[in-house]
Structures are given as structure tokens and as C-alpha cells.
Protein backbone atom coordinates (compact mmCIF):
# COMPACT_ATOMS: atom_id res chain seq x y z
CA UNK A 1 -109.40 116.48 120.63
CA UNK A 2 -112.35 114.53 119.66
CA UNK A 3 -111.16 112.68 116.71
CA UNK A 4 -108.80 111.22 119.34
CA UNK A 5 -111.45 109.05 120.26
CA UNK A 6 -110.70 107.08 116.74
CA UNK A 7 -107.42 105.62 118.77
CA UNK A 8 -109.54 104.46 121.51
CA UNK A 9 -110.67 100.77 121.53
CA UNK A 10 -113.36 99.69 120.04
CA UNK A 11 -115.20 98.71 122.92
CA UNK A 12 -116.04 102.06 123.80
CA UNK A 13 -117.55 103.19 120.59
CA UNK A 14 -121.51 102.51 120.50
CA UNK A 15 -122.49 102.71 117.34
CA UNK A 16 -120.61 103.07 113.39
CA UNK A 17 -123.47 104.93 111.65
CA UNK A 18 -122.70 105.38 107.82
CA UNK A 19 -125.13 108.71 106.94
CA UNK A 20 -124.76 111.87 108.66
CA UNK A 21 -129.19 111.49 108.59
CA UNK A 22 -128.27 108.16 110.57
CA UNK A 23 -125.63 109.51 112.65
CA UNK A 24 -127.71 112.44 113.86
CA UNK A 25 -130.96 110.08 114.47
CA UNK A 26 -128.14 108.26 116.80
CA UNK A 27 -127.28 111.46 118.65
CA UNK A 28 -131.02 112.65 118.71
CA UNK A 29 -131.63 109.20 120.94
CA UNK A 30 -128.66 109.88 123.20
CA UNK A 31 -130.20 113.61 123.66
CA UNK A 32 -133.70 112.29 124.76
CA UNK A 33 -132.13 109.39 127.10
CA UNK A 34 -129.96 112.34 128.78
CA UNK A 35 -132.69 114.83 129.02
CA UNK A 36 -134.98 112.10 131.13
CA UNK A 37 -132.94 111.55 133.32
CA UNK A 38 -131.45 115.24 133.87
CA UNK A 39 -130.09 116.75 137.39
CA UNK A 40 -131.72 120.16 136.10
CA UNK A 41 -134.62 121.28 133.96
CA UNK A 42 -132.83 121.78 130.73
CA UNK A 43 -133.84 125.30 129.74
CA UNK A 44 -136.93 126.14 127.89
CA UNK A 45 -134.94 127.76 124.59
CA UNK A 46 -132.95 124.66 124.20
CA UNK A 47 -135.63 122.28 122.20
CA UNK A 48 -135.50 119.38 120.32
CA UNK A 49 -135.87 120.14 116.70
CA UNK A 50 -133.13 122.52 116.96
CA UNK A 51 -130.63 119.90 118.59
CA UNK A 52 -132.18 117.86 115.66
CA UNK A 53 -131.29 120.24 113.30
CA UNK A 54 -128.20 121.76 114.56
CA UNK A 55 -126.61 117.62 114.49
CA UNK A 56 -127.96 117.39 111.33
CA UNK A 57 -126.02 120.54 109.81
CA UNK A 58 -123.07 120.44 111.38
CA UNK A 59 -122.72 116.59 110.10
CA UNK A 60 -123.05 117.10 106.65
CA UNK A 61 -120.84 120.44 106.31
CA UNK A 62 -118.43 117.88 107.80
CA UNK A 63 -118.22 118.80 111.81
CA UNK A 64 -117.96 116.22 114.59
CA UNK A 65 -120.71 117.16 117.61
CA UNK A 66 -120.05 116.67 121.10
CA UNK A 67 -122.86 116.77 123.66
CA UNK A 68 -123.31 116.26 126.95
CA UNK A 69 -125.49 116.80 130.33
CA UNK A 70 -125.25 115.88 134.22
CA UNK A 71 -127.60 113.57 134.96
CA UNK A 72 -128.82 112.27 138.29
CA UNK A 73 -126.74 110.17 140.40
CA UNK A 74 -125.00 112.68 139.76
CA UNK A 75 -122.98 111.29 137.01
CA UNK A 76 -121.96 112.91 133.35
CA UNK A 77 -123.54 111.62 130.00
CA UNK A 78 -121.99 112.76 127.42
CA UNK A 79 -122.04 111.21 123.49
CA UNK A 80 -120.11 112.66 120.28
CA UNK A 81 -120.24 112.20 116.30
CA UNK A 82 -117.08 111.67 114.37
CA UNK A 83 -117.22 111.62 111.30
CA UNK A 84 -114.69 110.03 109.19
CA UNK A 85 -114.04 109.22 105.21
CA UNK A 86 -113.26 105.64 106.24
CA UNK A 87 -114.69 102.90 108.60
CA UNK A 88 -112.46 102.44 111.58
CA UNK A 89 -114.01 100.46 114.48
């Protein structure tokens, strides 16, 4: 489902990152942004340097991540990784 994004146009990708250490720096940013502006405290277990690390992982054994949070407004933010053995967009 989420590679299906490589068919969408390019306007709607944000970034082409060309590490996984680069990609999950990207994500990382996206994470913080969200978790400002959140419609609820995100829990106390869920902390940084284990999104950090988690992105990190699952990049380089060759996953796509998909995040997401509700965010005030209320409105959904949600960001994803795919990763990919050539350059598309």
C-alpha cells in the first residue's frame, strides 16, 4: 500500500533522501513538527531516541515507515519512508 505512493505525482513527495541515516534524520524532523503541535500528550513510553532508532533500523533492513499523529485543528499529519533501489521523483 505504501509503495503506491511511488505512482503519485511528484508534487506530493517532500523530500528524495539517498541514505537510510538521511532518510530517518528526515522522518525524525517530521516526528518533532507533529509532536508540537499534538491534539494529545503523546504518551510518556513513546520517546524520541527510540522513534530515532526504530526509523533507523527498519530503513536499513530494507522496510518503508509510516507515521502519523492528529494534530490540532484537528487535522492528520502523517509522513512515510520508501525506500527504493532507484530514484523516481
Amino acid at each position: 500500500m505504501v509503495r503506491a505512493w511511488l505512482r503519485k505525482n511528484s508534487r506530493l513527495i517532500r523530500t528524495v533522501c539517498s541514505t537510510p541515516e538521511e532518510a530517518a534524520a528526515w522522518a525524525m524532523t517530521q516526528w518533532t513538527r507533529a509532536r508540537a503541535e499534538s491534539l494529545t500528550p503523546v504518551p510518556e513510553w513513546i520517546v524520541d531516541e527510540e522513534q530515532e532508532r526504530s526509523n533507523l533500523y527498519e530503513l536499513r533492513v530494507g522496510n518503508d515507515i509510516s507515521k502519523g499523529l492528529w494534530v490540532k485543528g484537528p487535522s492528520m499529519v502523517s509522513w512515510g519512508v520508501v525506500g527504493t533501489a532507484e530514484r523516481c521523483h
